[in-house]
Protein backbone atom coordinates (compact mmCIF):
# COMPACT_ATOMS: atom_id res chain seq x y z
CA UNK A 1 38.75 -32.83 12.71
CA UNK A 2 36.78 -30.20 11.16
CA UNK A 3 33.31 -30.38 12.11
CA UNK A 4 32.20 -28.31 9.16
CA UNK A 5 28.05 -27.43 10.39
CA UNK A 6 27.16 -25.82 7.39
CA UNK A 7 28.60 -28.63 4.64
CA UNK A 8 24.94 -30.07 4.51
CA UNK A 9 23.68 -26.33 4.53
CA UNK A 10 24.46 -24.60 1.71
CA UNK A 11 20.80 -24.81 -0.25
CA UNK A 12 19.87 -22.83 3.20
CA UNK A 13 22.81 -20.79 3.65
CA UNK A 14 23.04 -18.33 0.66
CA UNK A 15 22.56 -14.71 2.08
CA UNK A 16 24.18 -11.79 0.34
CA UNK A 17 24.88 -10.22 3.60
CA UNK A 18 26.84 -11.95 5.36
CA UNK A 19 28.77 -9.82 7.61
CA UNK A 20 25.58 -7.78 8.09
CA UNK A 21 26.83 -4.36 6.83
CA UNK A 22 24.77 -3.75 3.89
CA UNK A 23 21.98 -1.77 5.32
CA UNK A 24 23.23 1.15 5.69
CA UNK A 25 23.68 1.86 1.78
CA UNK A 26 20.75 0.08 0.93
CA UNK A 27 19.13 2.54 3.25
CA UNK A 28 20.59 5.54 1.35
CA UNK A 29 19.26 4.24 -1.73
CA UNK A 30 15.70 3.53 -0.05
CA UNK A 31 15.73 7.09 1.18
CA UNK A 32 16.05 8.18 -2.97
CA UNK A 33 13.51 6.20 -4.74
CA UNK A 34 10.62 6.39 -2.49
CA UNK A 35 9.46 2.60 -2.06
CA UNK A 36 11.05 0.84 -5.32
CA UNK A 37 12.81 -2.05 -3.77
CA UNK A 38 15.58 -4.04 -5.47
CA UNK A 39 12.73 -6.63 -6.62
CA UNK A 40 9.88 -4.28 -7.54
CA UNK A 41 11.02 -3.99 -10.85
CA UNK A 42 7.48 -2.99 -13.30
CA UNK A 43 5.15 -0.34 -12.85
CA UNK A 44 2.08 -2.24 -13.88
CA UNK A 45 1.68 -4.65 -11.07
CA UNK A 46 0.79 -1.21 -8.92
CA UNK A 47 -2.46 -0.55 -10.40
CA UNK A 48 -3.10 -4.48 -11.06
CA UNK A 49 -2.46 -5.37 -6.78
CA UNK A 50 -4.45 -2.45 -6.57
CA UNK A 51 -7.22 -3.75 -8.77
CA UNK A 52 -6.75 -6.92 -7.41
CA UNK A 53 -7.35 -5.96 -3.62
CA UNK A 54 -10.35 -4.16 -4.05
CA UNK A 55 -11.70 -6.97 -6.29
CA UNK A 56 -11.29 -9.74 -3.74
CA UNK A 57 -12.47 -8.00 -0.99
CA UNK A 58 -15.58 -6.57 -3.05
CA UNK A 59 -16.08 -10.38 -3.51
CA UNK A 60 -15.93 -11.27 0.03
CA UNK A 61 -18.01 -8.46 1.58
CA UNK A 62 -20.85 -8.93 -0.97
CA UNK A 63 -23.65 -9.88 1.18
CA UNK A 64 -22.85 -7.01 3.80
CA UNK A 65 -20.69 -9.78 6.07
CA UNK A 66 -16.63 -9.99 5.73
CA UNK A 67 -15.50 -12.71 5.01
CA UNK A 68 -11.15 -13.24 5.18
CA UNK A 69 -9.97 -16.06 4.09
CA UNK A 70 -6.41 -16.18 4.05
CA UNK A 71 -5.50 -18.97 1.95
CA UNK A 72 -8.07 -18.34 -0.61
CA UNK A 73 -6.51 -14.62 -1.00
CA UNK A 74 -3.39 -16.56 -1.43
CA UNK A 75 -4.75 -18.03 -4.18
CA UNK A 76 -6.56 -15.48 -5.93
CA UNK A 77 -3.50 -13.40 -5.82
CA UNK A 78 -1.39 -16.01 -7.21
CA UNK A 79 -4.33 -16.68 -9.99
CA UNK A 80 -3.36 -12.67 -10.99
CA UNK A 81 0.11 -13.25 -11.04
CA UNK A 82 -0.55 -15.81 -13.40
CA UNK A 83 -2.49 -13.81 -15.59
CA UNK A 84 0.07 -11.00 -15.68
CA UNK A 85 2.86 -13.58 -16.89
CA UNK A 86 0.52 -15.23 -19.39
CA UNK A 87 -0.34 -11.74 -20.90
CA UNK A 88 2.95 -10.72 -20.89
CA UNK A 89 4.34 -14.03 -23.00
CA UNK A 90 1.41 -13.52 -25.51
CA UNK A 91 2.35 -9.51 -25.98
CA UNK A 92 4.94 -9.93 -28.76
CA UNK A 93 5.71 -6.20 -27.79
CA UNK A 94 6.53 -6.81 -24.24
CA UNK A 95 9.69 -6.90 -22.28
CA UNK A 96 9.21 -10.03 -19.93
CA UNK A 97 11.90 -8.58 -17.46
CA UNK A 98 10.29 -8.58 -14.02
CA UNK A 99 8.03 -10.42 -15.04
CA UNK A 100 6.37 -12.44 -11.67
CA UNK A 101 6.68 -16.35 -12.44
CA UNK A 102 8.34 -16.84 -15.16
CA UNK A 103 10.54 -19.21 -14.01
CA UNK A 104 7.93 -21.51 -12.18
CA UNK A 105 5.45 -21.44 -14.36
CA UNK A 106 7.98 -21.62 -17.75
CA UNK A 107 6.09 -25.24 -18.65
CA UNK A 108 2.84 -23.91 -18.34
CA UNK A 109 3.47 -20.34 -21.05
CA UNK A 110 5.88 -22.54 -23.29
CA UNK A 111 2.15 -24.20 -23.80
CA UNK A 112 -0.11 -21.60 -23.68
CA UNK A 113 3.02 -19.84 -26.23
CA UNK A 114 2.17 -22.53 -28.62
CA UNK A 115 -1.39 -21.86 -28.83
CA UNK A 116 -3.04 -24.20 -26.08
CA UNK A 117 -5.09 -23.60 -22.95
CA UNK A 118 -3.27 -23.85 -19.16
CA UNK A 119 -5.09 -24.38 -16.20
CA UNK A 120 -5.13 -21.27 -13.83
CA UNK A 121 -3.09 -22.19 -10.51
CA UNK A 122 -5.24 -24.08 -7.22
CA UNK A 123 -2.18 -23.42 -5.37
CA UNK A 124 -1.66 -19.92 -3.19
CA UNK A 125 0.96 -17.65 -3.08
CA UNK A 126 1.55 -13.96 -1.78
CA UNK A 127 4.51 -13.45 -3.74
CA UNK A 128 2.79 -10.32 -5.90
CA UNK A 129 1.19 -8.79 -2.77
CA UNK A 130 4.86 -8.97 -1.06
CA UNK A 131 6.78 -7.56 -3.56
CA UNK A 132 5.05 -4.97 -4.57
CA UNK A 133 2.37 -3.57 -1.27
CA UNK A 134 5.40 -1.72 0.06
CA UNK A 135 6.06 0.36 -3.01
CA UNK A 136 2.05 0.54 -3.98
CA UNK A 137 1.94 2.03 0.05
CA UNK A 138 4.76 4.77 -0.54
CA UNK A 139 2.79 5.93 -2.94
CA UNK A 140 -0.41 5.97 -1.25
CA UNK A 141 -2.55 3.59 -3.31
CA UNK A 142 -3.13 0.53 -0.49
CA UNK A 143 -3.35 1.14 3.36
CA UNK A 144 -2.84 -1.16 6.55
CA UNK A 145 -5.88 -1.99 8.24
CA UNK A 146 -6.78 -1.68 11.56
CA UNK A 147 -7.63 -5.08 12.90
CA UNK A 148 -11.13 -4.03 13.80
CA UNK A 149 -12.07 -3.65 10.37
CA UNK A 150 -11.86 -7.21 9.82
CA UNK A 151 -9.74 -7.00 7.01
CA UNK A 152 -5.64 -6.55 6.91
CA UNK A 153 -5.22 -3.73 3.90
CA UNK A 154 -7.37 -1.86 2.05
CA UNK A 155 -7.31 0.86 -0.96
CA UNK A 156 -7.03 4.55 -0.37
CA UNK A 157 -8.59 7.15 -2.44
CA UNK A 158 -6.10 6.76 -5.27
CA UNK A 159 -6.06 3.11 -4.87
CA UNK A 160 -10.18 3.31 -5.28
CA UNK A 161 -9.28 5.62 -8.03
CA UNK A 162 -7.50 2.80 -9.97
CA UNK A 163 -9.57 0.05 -9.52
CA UNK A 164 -12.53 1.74 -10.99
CA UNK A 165 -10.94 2.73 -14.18
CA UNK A 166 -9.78 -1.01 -14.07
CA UNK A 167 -13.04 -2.44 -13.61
CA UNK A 168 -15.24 -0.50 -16.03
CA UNK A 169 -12.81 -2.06 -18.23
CA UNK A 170 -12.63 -5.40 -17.36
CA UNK A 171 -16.40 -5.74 -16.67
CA UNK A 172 -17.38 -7.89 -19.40
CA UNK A 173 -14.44 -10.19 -20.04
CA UNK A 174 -15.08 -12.76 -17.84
CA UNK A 175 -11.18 -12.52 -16.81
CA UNK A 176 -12.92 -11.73 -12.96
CA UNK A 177 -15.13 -14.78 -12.41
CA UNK A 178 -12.41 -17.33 -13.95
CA UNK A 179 -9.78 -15.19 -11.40
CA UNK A 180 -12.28 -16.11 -8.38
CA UNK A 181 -13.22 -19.62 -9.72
CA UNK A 182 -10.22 -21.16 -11.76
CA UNK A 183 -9.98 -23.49 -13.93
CA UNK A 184 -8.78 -23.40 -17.87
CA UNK A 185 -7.38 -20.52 -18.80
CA UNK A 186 -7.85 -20.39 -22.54
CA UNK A 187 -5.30 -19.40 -25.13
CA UNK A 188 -7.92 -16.79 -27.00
CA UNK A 189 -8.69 -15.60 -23.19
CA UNK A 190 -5.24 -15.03 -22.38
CA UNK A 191 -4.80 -13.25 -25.63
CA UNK A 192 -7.51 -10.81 -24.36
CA UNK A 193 -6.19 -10.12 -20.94
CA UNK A 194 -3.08 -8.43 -23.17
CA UNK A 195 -4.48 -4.91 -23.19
CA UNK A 196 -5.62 -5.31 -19.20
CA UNK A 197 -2.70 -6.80 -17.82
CA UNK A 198 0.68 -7.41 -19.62
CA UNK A 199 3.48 -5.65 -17.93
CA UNK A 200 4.08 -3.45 -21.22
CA UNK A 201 0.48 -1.96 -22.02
CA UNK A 202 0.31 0.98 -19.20
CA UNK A 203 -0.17 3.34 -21.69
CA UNK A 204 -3.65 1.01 -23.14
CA UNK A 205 -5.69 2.13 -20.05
CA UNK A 206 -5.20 6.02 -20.26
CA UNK A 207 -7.46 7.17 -17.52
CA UNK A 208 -5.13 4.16 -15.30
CA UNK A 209 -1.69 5.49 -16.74
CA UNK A 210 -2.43 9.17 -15.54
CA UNK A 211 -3.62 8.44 -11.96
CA UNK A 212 -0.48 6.22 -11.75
CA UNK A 213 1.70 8.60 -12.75
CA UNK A 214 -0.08 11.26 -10.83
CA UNK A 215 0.60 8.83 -8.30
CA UNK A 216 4.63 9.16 -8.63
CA UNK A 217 4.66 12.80 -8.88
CA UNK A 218 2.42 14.58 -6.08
CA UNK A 219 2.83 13.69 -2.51
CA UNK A 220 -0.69 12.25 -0.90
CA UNK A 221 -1.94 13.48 2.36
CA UNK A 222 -1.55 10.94 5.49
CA UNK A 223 -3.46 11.13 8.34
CA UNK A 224 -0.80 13.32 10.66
CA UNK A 225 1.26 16.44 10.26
CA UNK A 226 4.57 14.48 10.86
CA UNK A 227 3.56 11.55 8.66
CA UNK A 228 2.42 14.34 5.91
CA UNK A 229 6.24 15.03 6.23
CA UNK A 230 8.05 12.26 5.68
CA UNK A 231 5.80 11.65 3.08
CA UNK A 232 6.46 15.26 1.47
CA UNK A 233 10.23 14.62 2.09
CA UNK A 234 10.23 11.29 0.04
CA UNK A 235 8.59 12.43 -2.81
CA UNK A 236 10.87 15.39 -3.32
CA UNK A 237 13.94 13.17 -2.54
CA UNK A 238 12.66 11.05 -5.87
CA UNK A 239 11.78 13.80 -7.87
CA UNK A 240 15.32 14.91 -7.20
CA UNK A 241 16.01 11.42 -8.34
CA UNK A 242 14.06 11.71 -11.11
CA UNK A 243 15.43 15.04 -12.80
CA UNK A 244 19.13 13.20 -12.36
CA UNK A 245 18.68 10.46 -13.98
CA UNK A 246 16.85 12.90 -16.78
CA UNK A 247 19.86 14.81 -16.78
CA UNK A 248 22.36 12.68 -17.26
CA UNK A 249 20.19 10.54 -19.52
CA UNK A 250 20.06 13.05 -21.45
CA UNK A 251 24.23 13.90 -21.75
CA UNK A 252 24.73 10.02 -23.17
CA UNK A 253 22.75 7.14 -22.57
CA UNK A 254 23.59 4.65 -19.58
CA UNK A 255 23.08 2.09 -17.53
CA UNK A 256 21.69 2.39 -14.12
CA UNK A 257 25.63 1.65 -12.70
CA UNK A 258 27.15 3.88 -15.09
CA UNK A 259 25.06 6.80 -13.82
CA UNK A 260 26.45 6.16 -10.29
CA UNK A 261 30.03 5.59 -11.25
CA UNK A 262 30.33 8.66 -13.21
CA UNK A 263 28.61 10.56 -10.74
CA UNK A 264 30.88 9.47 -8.07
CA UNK A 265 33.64 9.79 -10.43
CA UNK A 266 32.53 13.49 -10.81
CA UNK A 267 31.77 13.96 -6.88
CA UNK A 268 35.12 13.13 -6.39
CA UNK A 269 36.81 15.46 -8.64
CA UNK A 270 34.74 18.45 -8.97
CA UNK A 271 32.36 17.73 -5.53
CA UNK A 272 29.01 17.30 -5.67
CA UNK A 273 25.67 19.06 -3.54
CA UNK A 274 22.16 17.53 -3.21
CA UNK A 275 20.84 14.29 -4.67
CA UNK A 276 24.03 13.83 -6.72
CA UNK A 277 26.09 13.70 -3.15
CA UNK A 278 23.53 11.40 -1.56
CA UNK A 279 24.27 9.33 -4.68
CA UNK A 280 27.82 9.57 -4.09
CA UNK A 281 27.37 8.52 -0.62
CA UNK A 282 25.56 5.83 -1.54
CA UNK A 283 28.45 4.81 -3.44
CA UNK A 284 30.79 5.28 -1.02
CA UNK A 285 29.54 3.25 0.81
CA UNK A 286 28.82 0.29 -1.15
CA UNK A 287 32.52 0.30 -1.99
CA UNK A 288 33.37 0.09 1.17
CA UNK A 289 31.05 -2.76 1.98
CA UNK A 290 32.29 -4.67 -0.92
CA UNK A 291 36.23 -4.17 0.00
CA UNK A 292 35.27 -6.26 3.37
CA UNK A 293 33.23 -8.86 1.89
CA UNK A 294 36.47 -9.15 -0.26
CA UNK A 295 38.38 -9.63 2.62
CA UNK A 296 35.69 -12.54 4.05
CA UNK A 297 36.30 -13.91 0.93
CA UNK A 298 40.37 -13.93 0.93
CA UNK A 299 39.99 -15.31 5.14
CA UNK A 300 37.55 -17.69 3.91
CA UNK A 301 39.20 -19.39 1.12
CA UNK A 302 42.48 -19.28 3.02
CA UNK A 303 40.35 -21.36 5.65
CA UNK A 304 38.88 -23.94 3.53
CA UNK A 305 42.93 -24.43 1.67
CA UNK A 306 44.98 -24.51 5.06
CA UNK A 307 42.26 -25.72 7.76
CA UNK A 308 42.03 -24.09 10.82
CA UNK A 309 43.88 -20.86 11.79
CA UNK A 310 43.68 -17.86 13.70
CA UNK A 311 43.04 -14.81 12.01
CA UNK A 312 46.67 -13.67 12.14
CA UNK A 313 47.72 -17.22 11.08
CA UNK A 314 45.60 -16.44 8.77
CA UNK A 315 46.89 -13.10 7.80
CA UNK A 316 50.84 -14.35 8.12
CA UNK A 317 50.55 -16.96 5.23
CA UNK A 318 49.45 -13.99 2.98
CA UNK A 319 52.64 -12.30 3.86
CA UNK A 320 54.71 -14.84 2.63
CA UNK A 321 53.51 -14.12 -0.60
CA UNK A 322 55.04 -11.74 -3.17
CA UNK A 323 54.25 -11.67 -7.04
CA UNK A 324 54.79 -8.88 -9.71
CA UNK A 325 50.99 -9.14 -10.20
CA UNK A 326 50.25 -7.84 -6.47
CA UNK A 327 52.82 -4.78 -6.36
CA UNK A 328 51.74 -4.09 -2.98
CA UNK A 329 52.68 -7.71 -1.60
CA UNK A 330 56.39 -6.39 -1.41
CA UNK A 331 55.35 -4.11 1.66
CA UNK A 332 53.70 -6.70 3.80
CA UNK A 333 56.35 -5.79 6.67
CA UNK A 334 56.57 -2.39 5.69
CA UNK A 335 55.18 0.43 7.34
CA UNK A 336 51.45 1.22 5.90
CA UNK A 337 52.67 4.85 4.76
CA UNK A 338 54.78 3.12 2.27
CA UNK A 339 52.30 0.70 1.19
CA UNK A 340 49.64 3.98 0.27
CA UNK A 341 52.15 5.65 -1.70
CA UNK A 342 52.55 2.98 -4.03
CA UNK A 343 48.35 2.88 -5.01
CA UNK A 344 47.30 5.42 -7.81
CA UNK A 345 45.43 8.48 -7.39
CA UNK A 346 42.40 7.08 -9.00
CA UNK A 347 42.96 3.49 -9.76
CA UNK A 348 38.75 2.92 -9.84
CA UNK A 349 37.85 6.35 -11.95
CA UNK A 350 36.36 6.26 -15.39
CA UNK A 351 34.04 3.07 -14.95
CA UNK A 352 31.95 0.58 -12.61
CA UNK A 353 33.84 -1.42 -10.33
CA UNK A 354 33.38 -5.16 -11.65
CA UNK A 355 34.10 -8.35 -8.88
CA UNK A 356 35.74 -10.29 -11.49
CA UNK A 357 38.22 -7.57 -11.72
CA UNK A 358 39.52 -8.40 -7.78
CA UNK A 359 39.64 -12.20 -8.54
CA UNK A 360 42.80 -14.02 -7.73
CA UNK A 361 44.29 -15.83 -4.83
CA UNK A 362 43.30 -15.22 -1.46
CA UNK A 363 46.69 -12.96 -1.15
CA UNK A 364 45.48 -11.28 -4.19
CA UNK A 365 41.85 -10.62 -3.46
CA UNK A 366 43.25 -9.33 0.25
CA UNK A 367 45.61 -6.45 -1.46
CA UNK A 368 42.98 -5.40 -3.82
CA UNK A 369 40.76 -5.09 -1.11
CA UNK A 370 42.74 -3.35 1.30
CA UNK A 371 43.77 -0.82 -2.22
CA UNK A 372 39.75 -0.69 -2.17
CA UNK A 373 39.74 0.93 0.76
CA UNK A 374 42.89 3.05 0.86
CA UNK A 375 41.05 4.86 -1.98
CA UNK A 376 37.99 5.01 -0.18
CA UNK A 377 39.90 6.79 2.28
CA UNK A 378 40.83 9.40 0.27
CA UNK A 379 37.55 9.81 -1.70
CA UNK A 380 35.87 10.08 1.29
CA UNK A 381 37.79 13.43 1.84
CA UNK A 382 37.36 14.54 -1.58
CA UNK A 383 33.56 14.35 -1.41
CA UNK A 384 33.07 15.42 2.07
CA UNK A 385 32.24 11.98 3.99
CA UNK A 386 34.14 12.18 7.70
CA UNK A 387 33.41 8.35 8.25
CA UNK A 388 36.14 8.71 11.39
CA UNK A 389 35.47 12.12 11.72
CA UNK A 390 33.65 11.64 15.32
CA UNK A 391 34.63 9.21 18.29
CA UNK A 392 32.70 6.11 18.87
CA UNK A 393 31.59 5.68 15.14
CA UNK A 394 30.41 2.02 14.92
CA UNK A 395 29.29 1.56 11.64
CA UNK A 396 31.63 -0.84 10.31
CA UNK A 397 32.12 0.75 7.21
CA UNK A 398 33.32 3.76 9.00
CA UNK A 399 35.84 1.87 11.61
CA UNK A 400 37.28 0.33 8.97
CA UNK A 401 38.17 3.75 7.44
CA UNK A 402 39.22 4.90 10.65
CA UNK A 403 41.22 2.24 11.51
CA UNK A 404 42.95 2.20 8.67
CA UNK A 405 44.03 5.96 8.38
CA UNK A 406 45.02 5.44 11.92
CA UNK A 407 47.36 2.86 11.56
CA UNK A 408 50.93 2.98 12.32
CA UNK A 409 52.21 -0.22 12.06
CA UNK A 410 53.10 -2.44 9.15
CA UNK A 411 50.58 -3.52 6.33
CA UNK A 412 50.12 -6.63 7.91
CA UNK A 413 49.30 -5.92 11.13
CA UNK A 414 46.92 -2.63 9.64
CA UNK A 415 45.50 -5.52 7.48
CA UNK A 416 45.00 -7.86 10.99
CA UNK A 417 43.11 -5.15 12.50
CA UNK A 418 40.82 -4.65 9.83
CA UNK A 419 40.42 -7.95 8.93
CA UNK A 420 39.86 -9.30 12.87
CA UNK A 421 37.43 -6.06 13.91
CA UNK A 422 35.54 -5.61 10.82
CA UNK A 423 35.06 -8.63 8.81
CA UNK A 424 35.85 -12.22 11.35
CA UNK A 425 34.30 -11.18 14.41
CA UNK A 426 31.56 -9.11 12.41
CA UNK A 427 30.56 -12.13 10.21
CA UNK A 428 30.16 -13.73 13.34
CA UNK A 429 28.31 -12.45 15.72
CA UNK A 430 25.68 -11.20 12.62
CA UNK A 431 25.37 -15.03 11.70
CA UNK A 432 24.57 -15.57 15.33
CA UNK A 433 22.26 -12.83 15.72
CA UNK A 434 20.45 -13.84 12.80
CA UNK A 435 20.53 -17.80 14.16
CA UNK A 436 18.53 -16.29 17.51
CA UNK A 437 16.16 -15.15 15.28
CA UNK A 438 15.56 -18.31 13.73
CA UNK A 439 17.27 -17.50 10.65
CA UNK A 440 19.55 -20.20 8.46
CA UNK A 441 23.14 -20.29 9.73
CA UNK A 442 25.55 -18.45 6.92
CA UNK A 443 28.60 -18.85 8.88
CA UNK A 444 31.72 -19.29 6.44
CA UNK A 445 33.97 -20.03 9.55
CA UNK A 446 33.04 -20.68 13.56
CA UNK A 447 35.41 -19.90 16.61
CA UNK A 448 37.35 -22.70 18.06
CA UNK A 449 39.43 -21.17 20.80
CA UNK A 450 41.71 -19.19 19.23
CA UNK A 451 41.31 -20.47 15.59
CA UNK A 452 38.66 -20.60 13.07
CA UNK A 453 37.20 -23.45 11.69
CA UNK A 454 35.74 -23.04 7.89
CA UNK A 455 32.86 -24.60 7.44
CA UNK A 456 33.57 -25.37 3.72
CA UNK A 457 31.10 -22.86 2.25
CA UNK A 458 32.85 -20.66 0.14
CA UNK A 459 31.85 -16.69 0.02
CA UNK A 460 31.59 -14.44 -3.44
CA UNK A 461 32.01 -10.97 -2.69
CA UNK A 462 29.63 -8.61 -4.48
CA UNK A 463 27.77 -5.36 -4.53
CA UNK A 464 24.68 -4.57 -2.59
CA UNK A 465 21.36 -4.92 -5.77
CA UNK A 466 20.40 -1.54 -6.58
CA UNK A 467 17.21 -0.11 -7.06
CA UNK A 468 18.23 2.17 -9.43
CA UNK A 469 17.73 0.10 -12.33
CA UNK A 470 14.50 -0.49 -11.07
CA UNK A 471 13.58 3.08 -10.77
CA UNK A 472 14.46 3.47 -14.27
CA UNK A 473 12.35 0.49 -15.26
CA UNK A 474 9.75 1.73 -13.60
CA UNK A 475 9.85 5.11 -14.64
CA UNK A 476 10.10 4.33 -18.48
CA UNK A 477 7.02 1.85 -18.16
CA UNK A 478 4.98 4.80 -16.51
CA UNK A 479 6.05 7.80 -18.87
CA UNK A 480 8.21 9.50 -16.68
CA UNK A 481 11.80 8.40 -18.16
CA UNK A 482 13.46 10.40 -20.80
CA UNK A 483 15.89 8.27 -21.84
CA UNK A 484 17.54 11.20 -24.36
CA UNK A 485 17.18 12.45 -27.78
CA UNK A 486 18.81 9.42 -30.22
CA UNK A 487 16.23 7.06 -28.12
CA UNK A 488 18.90 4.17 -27.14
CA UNK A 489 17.93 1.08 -25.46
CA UNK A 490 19.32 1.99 -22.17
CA UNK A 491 19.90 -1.08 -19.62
CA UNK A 492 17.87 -3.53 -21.62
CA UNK A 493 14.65 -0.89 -20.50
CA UNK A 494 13.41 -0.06 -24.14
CA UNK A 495 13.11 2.35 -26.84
CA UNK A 496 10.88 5.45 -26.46
């Protein structure tokens, strides 16, 4: 009888990376855009967490004594949030993407929309000060504490910098008091805060826009030479960013996946040097990544419609199938070489790789995956990547390469390998590791002796979220995005 542990467990069970082998592209990208995360997505709640921290802890150090209260800088901070999204909904010039909120809190601007007052939130929540200290740190606006200063962050110069120019401005409002007190948030108030703090009006609060963007384009000074380093070293890695996506902006307007895919494309072709490789690699590797979490998803649904197998039970029933849409499935028994001939030179050039493109049956989505990587293979050559190139390479992305350009046996059992070493035992033992660290189980199958057991939670395959798009986002909202010359709406960012 299958036991099935997770069937009760899927609200809890939903992680993207399931087989654990996403970091290491994600951490490519990190390396390019200097802080933006895959969730910091405007540039206005920078100078607004900015404002914010110095604000509350103004407030609590007033009469010379600090004062930390945790949960009431939860709910301060969640009090700004609110602000933000109810400035943003009342800005009929304003994108709303990013915007902090929006989905908890749809009630309470579909009323304050239609003209009426909304009470300001009693709850707390640190969901602004998560998502957006790291990138606001990066660029050297808000500091760590040390924990004799009573207090767990601070602003730095620039971050000082900001919330003066912030507070001259908001001085009379009365938008700081109702932030520290609560209460009702009037429609007429709300329509006040625009200029101040929806996610579109960087560009109202000059004196704010320029340090911010000063903020983006010269390194600040940490406290030691090798910290002053790393710090250099990020900044020109995203100004190198910066002057690509100008670039190719420029040549025809794009999405933030189209710039990567014909980059690539070109990297493979022509080669590539500099931030365009790193790009590439970046690429690379996500491809990679996604070709095995198509394979979890071919052993997994071959689990959940056959029950318990091993994993070359599992890989045997795909053999026996063979269909003109799945050229490759005629080669299952044949020796790999054969089964590489038969895939294109570049089956993937010209566009961005879509998952519903490698849907089908579990047989299906198993040859399209294992093509995936066969072209990887030879990309990987093309744009100088040596992912086998060294002995005891453990990134999985890398043995998969190298295990399958050093096959010699049939398809299937190349497949087995690949499928046993790099996805089923990998998807295990990172669930596991994640369970000792009190994380929610994701496992899509468990061991059983020799077979595995599906837990009946099925697995979509997908890439790892880019930060690109964010980058963009970012950059257009701060001034620093030229989007090109006919001034397309590029991604859903805007118009300039």
């Amino acid at each position: 009888m299958n036991v099935a542990w997770g069937k009760h467990l899927s609200d809890q069970t939903k992680g993207l990376d399931v087989i654990g082998i996403r970091a290491l592209d994600q951490n490519i990208e990190a390396s390019l855009t200097n802080g933006i995360t895959t969730i910091s997505i405007r540039a206005r709640y920078i100078p607004i967490l900015a404002w914010a921290i110095g604000q509350y802890f103004i407030d609590e150090s007033a009469d010379g004594r600090v004062r930390h209260d945790k949960e009431k800088r939860a709910i301060y901070l969640n009090r700004v949030r609110f602000l933000v999204l109810a400035a943003t909904f009342l800005d009929d010039t304003a994108s709303r993407a990013g915007a902090m909120g929006s989905d908890l809190f749809s009630a309470q601007m579909a009323s304050l929309c239609a003209g009426n007052g909304v009470r300001l939130p009693d709850g707390g929540s640190l969901a602004l000060l998560g998502t957006y200290f790291g990138p606001a740190s990066a660029l050297g606006i808000v500091e760590t504490r040390p924990e004799s200063s009573g207090l767990p962050f601070g602003l730095t110069a620039r971050g000082t910098a900001i919330y003066r120019e912030r507070s001259m401005a908001l001085e009379s409002t009365g938008l700081v008091q109702l932030l520290r007190e609560g209460g009702e948030l009037e429609y007429e108030a709300a329509r006040g805060a625009i200029p101040a703090f929806s996610l579109s009006r960087t560009g109202d609060f000059a004196s704010e826009a320029e340090l911010l963007r000063k903020a983006f384009e010269e390194p600040w000074v940490p406290g030691t030479t090798f910290a002053a380093k790393r710090v250099a070293e990020a900044y020109e890695r995203m100004a190198g960013t910066r002057a690509w996506i100008n670039r190719e902006l420029e040549n025809a307007p794009a999405g933030a996946n189209q710039l990567i895919a014909r980059t690539y494309d070109r990297a493979v072709v022509s080669g590539a040097a500099g931030i365009e490789l790193e790009w590439a690699s970046f690429e690379w590797h996500r491809r990679v990544h996604f070709a095995l979490e198509l394979l979890l998803s071919a052993i997994t649904q071959t689990l959940m419609g056959r029950g318990s197998l091993s994993i070359t039970e599992v890989v045997e029933t795909w053999t026996s199938y063979s269909e003109p849409e799945a050229p490759l499935s005629k080669h299952w028994l044949a020796p790999v070489e054969t089964a590489l001939t038969e895939i294109e030179p570049n089956p993937f050039a010209g566009g961005v790789l879509r998952p519903a493109d490698f849907s089908g049956s579990p047989e299906v989505v198993a040859l399209k995956a294992f093509e995936l990587l066969a072209v990887q293979a030879r990309d990987a050559r093309a744009i100088g990547i040596t992912p086998g190139g060294q002995p005891g390479v453990t990134a999985t992305a890398a043995r998969a390469i190298q295990l399958l350009e050093d096959g010699t046996g049939t398809l299937a059992e190349v497949m087995l390998t690949i499928c046993d070493e790099c996805v089923a035992q990998r998807h295990i033992q990172n669930t596991m590791r994640k369970m000792g660290n009190q994380q929610d189980c994701s496992l899509r199958f468990y061991p059983d002796g020799p077979v595995l057991v599906p837990t009946e939670i099925d697995f979509s395959p997908g890439y790892s979220g880019s930060r690109l798009l964010n980058t963009m986002r970012i950059l257009f909202d701060v001034g620093l995005l030229n989007i090109g010359a006919n001034a397309a709406v590029v991604a859903g960012i805007g118009v300039r």
